[in-house]
C-alpha atoms as a PDB file:
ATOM      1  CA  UNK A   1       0.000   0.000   0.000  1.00  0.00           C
ATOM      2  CA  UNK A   2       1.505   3.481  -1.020  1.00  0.00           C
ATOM      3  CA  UNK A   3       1.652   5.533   2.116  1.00  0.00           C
ATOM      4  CA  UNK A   4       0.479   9.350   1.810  1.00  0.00           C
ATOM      5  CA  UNK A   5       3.649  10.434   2.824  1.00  0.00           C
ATOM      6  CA  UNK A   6       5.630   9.184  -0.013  1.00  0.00           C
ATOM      7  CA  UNK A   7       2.768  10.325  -3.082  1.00  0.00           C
ATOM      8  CA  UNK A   8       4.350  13.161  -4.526  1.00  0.00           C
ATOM      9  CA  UNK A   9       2.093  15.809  -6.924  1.00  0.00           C
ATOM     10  CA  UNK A  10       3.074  15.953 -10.787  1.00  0.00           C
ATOM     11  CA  UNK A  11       4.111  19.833 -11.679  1.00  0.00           C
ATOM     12  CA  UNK A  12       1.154  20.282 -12.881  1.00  0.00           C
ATOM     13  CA  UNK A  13      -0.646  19.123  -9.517  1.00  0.00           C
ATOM     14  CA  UNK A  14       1.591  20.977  -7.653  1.00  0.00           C
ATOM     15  CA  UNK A  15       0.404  24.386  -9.529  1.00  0.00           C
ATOM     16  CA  UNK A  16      -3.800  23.520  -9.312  1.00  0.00           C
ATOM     17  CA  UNK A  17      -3.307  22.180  -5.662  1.00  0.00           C
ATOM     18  CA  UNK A  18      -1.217  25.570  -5.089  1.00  0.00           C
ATOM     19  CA  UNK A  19      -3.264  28.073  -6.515  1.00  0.00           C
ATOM     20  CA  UNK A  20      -6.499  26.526  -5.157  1.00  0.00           C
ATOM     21  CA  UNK A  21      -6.811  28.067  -1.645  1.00  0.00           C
ATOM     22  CA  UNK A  22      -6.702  31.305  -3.488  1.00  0.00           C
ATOM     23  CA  UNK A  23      -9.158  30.607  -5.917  1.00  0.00           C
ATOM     24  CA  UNK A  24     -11.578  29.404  -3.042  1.00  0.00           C
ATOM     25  CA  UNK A  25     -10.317  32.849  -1.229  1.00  0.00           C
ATOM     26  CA  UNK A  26     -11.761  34.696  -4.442  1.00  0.00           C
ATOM     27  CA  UNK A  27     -14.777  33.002  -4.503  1.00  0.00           C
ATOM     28  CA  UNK A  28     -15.667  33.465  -0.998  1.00  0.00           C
ATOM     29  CA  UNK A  29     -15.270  36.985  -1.342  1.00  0.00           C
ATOM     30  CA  UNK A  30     -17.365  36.995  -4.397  1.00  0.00           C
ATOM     31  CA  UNK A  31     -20.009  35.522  -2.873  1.00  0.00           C
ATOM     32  CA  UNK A  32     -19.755  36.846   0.344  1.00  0.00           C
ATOM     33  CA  UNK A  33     -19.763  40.699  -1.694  1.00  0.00           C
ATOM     34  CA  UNK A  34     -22.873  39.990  -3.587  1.00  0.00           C
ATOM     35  CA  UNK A  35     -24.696  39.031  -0.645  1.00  0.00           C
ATOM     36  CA  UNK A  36     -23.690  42.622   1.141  1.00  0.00           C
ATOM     37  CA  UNK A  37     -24.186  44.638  -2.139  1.00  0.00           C
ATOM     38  CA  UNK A  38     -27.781  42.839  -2.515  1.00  0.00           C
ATOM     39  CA  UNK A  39     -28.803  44.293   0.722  1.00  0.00           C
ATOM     40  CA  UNK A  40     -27.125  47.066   0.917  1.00  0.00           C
ATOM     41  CA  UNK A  41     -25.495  49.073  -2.617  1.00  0.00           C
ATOM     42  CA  UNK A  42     -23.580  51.309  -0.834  1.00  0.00           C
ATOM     43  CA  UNK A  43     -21.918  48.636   1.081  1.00  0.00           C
ATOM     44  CA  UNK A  44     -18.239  49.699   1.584  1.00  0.00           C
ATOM     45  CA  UNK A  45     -16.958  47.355   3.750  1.00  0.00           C
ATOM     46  CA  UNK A  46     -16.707  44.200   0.769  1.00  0.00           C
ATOM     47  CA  UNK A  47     -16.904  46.476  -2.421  1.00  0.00           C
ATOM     48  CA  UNK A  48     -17.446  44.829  -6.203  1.00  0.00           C
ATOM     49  CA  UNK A  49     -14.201  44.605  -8.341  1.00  0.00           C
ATOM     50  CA  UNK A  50     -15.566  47.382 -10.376  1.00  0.00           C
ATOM     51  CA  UNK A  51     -15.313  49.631  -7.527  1.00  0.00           C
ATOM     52  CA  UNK A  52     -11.469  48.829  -7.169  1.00  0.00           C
ATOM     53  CA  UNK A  53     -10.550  49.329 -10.399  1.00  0.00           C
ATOM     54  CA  UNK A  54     -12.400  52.836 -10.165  1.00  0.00           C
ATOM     55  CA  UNK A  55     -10.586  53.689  -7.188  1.00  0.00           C
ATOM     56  CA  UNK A  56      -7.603  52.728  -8.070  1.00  0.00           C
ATOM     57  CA  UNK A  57      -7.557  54.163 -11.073  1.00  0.00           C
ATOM     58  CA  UNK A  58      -6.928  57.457 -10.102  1.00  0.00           C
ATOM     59  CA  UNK A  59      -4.555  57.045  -7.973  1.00  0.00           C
ATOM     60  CA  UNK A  60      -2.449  54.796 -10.543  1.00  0.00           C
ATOM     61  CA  UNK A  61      -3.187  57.035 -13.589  1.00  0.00           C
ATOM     62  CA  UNK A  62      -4.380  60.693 -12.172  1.00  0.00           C
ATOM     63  CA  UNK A  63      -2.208  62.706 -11.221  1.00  0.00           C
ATOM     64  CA  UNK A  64      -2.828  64.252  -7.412  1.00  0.00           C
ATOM     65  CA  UNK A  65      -4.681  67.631  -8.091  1.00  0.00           C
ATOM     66  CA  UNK A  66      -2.435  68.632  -4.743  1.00  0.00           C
ATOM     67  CA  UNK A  67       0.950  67.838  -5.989  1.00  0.00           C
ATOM     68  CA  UNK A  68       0.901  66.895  -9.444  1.00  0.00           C
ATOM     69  CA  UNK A  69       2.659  63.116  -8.638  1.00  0.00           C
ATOM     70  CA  UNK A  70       0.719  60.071  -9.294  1.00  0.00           C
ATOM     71  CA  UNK A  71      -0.330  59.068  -5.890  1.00  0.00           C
ATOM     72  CA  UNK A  72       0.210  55.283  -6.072  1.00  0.00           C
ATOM     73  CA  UNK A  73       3.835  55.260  -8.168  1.00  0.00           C
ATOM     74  CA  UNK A  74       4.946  57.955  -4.847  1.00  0.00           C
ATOM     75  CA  UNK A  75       3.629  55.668  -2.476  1.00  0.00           C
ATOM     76  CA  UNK A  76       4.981  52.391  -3.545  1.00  0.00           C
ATOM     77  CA  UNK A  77       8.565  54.349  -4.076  1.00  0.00           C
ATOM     78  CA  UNK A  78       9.038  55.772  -1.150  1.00  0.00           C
ATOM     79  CA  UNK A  79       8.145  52.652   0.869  1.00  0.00           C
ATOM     80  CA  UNK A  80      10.486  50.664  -1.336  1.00  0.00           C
ATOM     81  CA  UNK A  81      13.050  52.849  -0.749  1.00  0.00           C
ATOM     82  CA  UNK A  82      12.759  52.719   3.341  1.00  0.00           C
ATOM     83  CA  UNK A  83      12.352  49.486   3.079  1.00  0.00           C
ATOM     84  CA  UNK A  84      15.823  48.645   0.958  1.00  0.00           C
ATOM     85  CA  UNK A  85      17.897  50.868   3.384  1.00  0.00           C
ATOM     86  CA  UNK A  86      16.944  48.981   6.204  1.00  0.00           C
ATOM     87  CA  UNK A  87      17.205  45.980   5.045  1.00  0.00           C
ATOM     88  CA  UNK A  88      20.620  46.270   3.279  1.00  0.00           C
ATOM     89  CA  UNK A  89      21.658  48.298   6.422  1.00  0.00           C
ATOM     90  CA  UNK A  90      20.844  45.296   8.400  1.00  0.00           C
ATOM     91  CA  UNK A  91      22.134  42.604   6.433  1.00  0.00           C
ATOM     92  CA  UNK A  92      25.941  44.454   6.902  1.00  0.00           C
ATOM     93  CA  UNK A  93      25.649  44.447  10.290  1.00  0.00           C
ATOM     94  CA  UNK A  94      24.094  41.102  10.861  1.00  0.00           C
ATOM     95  CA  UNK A  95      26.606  39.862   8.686  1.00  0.00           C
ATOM     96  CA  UNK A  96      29.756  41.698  10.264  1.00  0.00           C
ATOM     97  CA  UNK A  97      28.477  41.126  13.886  1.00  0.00           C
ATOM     98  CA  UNK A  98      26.868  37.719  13.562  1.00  0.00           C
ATOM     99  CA  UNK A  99      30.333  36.347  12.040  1.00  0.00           C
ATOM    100  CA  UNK A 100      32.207  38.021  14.045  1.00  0.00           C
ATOM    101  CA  UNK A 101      30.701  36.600  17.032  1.00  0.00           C
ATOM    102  CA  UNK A 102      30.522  33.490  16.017  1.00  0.00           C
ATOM    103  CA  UNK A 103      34.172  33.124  15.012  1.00  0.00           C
ATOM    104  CA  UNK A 104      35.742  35.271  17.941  1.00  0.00           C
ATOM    105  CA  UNK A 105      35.156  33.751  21.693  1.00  0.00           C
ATOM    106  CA  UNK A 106      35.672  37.288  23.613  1.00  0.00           C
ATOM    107  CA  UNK A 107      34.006  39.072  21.401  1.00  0.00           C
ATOM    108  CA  UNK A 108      30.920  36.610  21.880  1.00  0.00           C
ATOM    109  CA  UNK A 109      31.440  36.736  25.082  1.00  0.00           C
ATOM    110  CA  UNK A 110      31.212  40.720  24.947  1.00  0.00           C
ATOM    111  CA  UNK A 111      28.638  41.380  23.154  1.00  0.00           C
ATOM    112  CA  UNK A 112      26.182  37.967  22.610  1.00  0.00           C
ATOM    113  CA  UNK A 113      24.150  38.605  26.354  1.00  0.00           C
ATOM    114  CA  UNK A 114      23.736  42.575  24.912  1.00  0.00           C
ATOM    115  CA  UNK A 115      22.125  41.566  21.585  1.00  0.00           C
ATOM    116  CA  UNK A 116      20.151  38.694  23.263  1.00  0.00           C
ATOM    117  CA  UNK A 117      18.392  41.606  25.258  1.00  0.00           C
ATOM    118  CA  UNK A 118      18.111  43.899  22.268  1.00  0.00           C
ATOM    119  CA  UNK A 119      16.704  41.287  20.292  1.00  0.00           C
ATOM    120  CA  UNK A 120      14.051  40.680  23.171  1.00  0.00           C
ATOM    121  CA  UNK A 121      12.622  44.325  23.099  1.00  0.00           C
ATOM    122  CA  UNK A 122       9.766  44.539  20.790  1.00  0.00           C
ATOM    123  CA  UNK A 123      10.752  47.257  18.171  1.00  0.00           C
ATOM    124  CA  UNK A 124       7.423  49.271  18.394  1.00  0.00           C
ATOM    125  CA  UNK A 125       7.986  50.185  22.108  1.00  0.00           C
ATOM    126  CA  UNK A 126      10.781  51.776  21.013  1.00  0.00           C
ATOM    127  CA  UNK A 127       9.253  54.045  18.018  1.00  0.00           C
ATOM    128  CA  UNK A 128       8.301  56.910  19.834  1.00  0.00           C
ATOM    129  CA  UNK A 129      11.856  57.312  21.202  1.00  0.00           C
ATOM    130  CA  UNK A 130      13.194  56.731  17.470  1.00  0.00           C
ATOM    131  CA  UNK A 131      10.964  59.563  16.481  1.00  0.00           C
ATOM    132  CA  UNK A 132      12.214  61.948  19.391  1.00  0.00           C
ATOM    133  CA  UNK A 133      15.597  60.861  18.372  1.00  0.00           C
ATOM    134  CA  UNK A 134      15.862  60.672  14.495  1.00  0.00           C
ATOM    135  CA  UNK A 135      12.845  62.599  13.889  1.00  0.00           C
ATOM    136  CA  UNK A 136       9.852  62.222  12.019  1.00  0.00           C
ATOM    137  CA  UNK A 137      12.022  61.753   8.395  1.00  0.00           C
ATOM    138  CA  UNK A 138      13.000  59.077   6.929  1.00  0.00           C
ATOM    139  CA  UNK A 139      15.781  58.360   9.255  1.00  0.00           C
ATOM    140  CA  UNK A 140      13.425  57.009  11.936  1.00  0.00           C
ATOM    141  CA  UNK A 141      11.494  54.412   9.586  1.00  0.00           C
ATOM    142  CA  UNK A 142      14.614  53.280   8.223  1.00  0.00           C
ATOM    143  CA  UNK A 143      16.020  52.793  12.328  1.00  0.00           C
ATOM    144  CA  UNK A 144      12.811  50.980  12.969  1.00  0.00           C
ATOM    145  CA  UNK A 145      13.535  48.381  10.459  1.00  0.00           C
ATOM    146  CA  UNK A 146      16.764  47.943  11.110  1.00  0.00           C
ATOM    147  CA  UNK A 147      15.874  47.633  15.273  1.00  0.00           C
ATOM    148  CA  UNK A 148      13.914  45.230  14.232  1.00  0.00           C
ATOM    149  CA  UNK A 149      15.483  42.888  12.400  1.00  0.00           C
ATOM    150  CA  UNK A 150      19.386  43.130  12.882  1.00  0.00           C
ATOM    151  CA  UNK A 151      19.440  41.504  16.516  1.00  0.00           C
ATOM    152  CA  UNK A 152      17.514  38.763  14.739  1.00  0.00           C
ATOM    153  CA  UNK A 153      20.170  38.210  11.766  1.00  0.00           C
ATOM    154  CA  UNK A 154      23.085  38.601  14.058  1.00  0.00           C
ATOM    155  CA  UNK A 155      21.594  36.000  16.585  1.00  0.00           C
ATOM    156  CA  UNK A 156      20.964  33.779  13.790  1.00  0.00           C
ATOM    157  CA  UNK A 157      24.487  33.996  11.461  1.00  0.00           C
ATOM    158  CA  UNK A 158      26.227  34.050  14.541  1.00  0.00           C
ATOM    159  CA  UNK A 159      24.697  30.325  15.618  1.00  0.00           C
ATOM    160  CA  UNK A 160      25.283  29.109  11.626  1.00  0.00           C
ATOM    161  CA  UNK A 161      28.880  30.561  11.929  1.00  0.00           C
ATOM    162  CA  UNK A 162      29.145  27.952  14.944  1.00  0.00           C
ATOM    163  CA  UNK A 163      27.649  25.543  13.263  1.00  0.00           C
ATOM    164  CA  UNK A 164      30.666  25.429  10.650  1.00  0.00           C
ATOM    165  CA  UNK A 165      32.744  21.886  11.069  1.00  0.00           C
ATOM    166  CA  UNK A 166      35.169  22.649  13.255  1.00  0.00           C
ATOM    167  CA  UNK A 167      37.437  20.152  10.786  1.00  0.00           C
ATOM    168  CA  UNK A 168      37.666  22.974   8.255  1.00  0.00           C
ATOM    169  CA  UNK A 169      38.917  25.695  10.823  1.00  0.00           C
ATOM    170  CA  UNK A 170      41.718  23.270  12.465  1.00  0.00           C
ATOM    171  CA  UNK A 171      43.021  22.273   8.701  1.00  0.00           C
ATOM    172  CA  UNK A 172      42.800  26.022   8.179  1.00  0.00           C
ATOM    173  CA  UNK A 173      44.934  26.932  11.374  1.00  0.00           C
ATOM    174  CA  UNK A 174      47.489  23.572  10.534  1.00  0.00           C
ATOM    175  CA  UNK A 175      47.989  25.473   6.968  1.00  0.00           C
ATOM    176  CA  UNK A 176      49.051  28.685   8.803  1.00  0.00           C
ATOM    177  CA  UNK A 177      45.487  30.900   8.100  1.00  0.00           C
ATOM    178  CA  UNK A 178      45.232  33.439  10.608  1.00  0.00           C
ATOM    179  CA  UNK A 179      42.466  34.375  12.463  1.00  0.00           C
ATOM    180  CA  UNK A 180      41.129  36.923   9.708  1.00  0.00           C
ATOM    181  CA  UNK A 181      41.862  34.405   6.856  1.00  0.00           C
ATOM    182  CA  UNK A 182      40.316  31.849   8.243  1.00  0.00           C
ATOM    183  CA  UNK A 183      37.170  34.262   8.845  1.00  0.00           C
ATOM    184  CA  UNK A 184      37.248  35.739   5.187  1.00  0.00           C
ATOM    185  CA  UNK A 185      37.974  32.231   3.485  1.00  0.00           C
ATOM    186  CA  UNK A 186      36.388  29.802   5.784  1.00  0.00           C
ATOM    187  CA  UNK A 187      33.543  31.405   7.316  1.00  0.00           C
ATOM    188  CA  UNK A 188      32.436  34.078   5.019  1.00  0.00           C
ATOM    189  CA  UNK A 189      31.689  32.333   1.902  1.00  0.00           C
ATOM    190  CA  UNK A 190      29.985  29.628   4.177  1.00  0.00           C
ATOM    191  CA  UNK A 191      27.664  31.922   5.702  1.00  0.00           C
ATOM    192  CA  UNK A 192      26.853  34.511   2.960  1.00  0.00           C
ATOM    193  CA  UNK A 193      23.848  31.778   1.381  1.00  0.00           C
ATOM    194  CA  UNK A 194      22.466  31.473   5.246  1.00  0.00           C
ATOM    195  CA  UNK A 195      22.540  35.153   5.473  1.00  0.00           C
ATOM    196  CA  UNK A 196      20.251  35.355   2.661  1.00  0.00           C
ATOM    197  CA  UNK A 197      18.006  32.585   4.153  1.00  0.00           C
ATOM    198  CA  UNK A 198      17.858  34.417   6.832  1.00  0.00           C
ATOM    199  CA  UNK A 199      16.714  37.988   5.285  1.00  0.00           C
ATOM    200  CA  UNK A 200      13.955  36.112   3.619  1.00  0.00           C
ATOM    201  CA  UNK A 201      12.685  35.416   6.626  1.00  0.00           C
ATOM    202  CA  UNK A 202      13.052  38.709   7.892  1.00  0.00           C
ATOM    203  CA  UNK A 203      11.138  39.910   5.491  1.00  0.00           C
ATOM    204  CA  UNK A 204       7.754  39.825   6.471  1.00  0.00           C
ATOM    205  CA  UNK A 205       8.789  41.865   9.751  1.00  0.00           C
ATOM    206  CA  UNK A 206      10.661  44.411   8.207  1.00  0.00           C
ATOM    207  CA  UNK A 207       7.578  44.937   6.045  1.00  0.00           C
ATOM    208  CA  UNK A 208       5.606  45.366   9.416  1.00  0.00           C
ATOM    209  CA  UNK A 209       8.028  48.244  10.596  1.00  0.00           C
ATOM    210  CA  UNK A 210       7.997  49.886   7.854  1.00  0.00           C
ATOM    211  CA  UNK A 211       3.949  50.018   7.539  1.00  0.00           C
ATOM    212  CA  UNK A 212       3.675  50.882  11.326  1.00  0.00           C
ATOM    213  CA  UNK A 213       6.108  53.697  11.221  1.00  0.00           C
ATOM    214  CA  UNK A 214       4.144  55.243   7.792  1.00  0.00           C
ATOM    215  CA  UNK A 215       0.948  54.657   9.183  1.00  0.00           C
ATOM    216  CA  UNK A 216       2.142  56.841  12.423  1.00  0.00           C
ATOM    217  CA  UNK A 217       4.196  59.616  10.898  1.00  0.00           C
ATOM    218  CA  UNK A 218       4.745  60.170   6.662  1.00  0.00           C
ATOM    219  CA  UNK A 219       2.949  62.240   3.926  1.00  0.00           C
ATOM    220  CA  UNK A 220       3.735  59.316   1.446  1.00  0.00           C
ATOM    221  CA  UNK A 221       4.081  55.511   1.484  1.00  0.00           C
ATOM    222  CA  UNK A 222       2.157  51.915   1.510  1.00  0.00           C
ATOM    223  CA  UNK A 223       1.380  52.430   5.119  1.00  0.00           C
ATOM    224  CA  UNK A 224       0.282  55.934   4.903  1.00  0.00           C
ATOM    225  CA  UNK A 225      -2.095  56.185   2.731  1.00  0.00           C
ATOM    226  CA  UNK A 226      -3.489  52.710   4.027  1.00  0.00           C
ATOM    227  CA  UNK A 227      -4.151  54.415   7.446  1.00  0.00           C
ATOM    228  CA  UNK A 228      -5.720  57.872   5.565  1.00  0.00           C
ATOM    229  CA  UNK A 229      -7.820  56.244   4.006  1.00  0.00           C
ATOM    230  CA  UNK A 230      -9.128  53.907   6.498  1.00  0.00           C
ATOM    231  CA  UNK A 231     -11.385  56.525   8.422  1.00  0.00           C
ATOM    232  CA  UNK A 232     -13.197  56.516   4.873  1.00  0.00           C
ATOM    233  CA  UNK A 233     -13.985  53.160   4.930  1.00  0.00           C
ATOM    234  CA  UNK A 234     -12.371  52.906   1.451  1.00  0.00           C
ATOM    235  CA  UNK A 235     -11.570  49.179   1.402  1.00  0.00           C
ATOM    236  CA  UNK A 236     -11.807  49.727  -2.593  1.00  0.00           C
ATOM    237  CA  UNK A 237      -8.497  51.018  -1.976  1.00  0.00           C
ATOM    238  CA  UNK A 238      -7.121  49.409   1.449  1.00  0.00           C
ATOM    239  CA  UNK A 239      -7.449  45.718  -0.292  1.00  0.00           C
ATOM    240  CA  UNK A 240      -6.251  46.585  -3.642  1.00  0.00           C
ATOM    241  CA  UNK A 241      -3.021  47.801  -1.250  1.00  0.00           C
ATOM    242  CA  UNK A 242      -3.159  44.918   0.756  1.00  0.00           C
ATOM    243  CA  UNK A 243      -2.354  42.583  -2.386  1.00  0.00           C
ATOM    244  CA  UNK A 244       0.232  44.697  -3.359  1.00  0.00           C
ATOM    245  CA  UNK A 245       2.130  44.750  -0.613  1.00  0.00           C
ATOM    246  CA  UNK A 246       2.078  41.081  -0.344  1.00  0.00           C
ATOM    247  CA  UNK A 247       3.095  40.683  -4.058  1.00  0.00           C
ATOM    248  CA  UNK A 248       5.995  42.751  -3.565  1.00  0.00           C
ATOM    249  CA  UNK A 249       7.090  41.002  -0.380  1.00  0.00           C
ATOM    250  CA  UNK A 250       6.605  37.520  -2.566  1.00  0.00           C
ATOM    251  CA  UNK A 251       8.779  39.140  -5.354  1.00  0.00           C
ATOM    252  CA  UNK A 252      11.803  40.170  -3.020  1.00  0.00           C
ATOM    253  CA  UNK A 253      11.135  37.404  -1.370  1.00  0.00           C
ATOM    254  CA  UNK A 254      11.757  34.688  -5.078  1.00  0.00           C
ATOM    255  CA  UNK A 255      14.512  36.918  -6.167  1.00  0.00           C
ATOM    256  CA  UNK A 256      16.467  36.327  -3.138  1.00  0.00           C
ATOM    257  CA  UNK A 257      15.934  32.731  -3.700  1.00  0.00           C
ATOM    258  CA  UNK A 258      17.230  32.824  -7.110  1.00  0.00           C
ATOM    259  CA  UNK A 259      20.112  35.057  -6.715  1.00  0.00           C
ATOM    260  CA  UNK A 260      20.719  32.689  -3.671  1.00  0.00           C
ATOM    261  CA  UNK A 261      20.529  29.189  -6.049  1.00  0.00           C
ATOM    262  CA  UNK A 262      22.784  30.936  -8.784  1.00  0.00           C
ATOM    263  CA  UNK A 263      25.090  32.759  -6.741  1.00  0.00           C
ATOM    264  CA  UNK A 264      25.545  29.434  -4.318  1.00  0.00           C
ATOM    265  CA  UNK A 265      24.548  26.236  -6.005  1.00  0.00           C
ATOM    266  CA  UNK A 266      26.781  24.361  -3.870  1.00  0.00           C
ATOM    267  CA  UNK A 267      24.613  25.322  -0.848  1.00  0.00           C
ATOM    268  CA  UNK A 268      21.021  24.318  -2.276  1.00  0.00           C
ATOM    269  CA  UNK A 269      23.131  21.087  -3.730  1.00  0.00           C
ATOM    270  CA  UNK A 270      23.957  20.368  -0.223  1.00  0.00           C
ATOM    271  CA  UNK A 271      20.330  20.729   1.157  1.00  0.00           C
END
């Protein structure tokens, strides 16, 4: 008897069984919206699909009668733009610290209990104080992402730099590589595919900063004009928001897997 555990879907399974939740999802809604809009027309909370493409409309292809800029193109800029110098400011450190750590006993010793305590303070408490410090510019929302996320990817590269063999770093010392070579030879290169693994799963929370510090203080962004709208009731343009957000998460998110298989095949080989 063939046990469930070892069927595995054609490719072709794999995409129907795959895109099936989200096909129910639509449906639901659809149904679930015609119900609403049957009692009630002006129904805003589940609005028909013509009413997002209305709304949305203008603020993809009209330009703001305020500032001239295409609301929607401003919005999803300047949130991809916070959200790419906190992540890449992040991903240095984690990677400097989290190596560093891991390779260098007193220096783990130093400064591991510190970031375990950072990493245990939840990033939001500390806004407010970011904005009394930095501001309410973009320095601040940038700050809040990296708070958030950097104890996490130093924490985490610093336990995969420990993880290394310790085979390769006594052959390494018996061939005369210092401590740096051995760090820049051994470690690095071992560590950069795991520090990409390890951004993708930081993802989703730097997204999270980034919307909570729009939504409290910006005049642009995802998260911004999410929260101005919201006292409308305009979920024509909250939802239509919603899914882009996600689908840009999902897109950094797949090219960070595919730099990662191309850039270390040896790595995904391994796994």
């Amino acid at each position: 008897m063939k046990r469930l555990i070892n069927i595995r879907p054609s490719p072709i399974t794999k995409v129907i069984l795959g895109a099936l939740p989200f096909a129910l999802t639509l449906l639901v809604y659809l149904w679930a919206s015609d119900i609403r809009l049957a009692e009630n027309p002006n129904d805003k909370l589940m609005p028909a699909f013509s009413s997002f493409f209305s709304a949305m409309g203008e603020l993809v292809f009209e330009p703001s009668q305020r500032s001239g800029e295409y609301l929607f193109l401003q919005d999803s800029i300047s949130s991809l733009r916070r959200l790419l110098l906190g992540v890449i400011l992040s991903a240095s450190v984690g990677l400097v610290l989290g190596v560093l750590n891991g390779a260098i006993p007193v220096l783990r010793a130093n400064l591991s209990p510190y970031i375990t305590i950072v990493s245990l303070i939840p990033p939001m408490a500390v806004l407010p104080i970011l904005f009394i410090v930095f501001g309410l510019d973009e320095l601040s929302k940038v700050m809040l992402i990296f708070i958030g996320i950097t104890p996490f990817l130093i924490r985490d590269l610093q336990s995969k730099t420990l993880e290394l063999p310790s085979e390769q770093l006594i052959k390494a010392q018996t061939l005369g590589a210092s401590t740096w070579q051995i760090i820049i030879r051994v470690m690095l290169p071992q560590v950069l595919p795991r520090l990409i693994e390890a951004l993708r799963l930081s993802l989703g929370p730097a997204w999270l900063f980034l919307i909570a510090a729009e939504a409290i203080a910006a005049q642009n962004g995802l998260g911004y004009r999410i929260f101005l709208v919201r006292r409308y009731l305009s979920m024509d343009i909250i939802l239509p928001y919603v899914v882009w957000i996600t689908l840009l998460a999902f897109l950094f998110d797949w090219l960070l897997h595919v730099f990662s298989e191309r850039a270390f095949p040896w790595f995904h080989t391994s796994r």
